[in-house]
C-alpha atoms as a PDB file:
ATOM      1  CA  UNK A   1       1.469 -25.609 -25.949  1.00  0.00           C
ATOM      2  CA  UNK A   2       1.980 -22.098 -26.729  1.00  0.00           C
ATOM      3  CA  UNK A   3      -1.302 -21.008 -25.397  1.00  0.00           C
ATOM      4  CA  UNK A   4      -0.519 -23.047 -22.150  1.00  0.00           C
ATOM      5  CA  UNK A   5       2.541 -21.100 -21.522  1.00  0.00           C
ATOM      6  CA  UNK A   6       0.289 -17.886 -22.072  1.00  0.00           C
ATOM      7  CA  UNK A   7      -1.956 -18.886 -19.571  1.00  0.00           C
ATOM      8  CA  UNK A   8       0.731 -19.873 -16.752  1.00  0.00           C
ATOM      9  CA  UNK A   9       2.179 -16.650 -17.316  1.00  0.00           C
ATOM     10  CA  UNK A  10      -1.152 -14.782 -16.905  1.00  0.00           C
ATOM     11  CA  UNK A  11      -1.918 -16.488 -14.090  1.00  0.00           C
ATOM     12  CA  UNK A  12       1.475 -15.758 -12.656  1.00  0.00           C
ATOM     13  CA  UNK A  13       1.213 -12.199 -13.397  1.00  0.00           C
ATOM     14  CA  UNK A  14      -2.359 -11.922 -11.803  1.00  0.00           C
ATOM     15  CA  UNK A  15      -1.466 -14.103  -8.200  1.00  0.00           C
ATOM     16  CA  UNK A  16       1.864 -11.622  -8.439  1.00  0.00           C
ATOM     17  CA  UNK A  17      -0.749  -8.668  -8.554  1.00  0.00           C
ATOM     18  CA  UNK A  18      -3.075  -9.919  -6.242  1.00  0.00           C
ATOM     19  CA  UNK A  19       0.068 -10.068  -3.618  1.00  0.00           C
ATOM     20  CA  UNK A  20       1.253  -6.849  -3.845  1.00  0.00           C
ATOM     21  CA  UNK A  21      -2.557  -5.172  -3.360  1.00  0.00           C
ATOM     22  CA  UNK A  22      -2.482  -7.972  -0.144  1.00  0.00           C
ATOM     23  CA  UNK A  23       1.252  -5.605   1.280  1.00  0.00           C
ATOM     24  CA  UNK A  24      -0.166  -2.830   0.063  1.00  0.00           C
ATOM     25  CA  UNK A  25      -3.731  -2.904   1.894  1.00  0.00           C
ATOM     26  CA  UNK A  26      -1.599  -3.469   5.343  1.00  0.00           C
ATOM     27  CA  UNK A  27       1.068  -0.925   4.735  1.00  0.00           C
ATOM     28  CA  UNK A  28      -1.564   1.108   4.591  1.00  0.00           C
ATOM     29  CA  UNK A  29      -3.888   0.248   7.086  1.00  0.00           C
ATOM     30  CA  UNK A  30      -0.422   0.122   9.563  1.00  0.00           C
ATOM     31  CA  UNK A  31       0.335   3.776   8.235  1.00  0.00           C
ATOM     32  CA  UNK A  32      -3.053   4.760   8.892  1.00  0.00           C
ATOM     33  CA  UNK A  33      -2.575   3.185  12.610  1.00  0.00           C
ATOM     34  CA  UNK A  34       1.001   4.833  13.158  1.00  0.00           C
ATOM     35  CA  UNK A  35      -0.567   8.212  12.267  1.00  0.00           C
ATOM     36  CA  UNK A  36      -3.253   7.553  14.320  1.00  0.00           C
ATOM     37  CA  UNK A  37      -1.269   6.879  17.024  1.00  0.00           C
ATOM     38  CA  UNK A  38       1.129   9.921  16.656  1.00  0.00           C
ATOM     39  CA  UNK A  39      -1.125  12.627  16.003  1.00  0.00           C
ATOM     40  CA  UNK A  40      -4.110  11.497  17.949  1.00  0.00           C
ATOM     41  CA  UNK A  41      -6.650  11.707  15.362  1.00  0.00           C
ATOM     42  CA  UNK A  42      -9.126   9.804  13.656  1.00  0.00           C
ATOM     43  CA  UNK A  43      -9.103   7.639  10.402  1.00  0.00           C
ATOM     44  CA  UNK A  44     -10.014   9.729   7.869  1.00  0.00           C
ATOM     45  CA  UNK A  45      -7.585  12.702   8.844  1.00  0.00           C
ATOM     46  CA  UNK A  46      -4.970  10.244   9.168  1.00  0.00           C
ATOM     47  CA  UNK A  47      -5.857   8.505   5.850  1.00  0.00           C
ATOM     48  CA  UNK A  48      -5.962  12.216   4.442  1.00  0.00           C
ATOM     49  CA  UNK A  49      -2.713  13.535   6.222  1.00  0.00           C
ATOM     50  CA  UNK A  50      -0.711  10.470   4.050  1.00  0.00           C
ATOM     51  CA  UNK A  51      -3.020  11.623   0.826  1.00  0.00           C
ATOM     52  CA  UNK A  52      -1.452  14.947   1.519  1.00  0.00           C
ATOM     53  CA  UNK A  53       2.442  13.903   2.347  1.00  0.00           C
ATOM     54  CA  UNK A  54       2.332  11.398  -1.046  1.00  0.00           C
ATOM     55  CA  UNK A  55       1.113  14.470  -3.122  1.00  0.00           C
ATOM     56  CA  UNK A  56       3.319  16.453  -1.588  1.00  0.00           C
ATOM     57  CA  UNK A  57       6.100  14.300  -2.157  1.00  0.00           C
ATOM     58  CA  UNK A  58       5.126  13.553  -5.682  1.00  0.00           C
ATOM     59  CA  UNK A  59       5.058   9.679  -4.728  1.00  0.00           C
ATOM     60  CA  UNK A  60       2.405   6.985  -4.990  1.00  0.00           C
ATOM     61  CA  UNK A  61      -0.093   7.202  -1.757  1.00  0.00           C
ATOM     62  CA  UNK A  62       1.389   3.140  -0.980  1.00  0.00           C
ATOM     63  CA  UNK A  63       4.722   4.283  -1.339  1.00  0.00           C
ATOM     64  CA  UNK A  64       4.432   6.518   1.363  1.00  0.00           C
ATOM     65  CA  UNK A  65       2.219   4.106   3.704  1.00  0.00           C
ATOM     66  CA  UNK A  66       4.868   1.652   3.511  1.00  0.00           C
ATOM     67  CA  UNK A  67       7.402   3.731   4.428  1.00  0.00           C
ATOM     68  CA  UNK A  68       5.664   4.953   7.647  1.00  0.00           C
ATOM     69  CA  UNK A  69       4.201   1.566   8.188  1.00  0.00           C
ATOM     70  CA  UNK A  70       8.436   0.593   7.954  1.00  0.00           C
ATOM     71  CA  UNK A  71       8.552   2.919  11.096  1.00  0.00           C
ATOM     72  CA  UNK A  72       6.149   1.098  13.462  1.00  0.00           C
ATOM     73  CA  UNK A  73       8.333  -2.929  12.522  1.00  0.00           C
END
């Protein structure tokens, strides 16, 4: 029974993981659209300008995608 109860939690943990990665992947790929969009560039300078800000910052990288991505709802 006790190993059961392991197992439902592990599995609970994992589809919990698994769903943040999911609103991670498109804050990000939103973020990477919005700076797109406002600065005219390509992907990988967007994708870079956001590296830059979240280093800057001294915040995760999806921390700060989801905060611009919050900008374009």
């Amino acid at each position: 029974m006790l190993d059961a109860m392991v197992e439902n939690q592990r599995q609970a943990d994992a589809a919990a993981q698994v769903r943040t990665a999911l609103v991670s992947g498109s804050s990000i790929e939103r973020a990477v659209g919005v700076v797109m969009a406002q600065q005219k560039c390509d992907r990988a300078t967007a994708l870079s300008a956001l590296r830059e800000i979240a280093a800057r910052r001294g915040v995760a990288f999806a921390k700060v995608a989801a905060e611009i991505a919050a900008t374009a709802e």
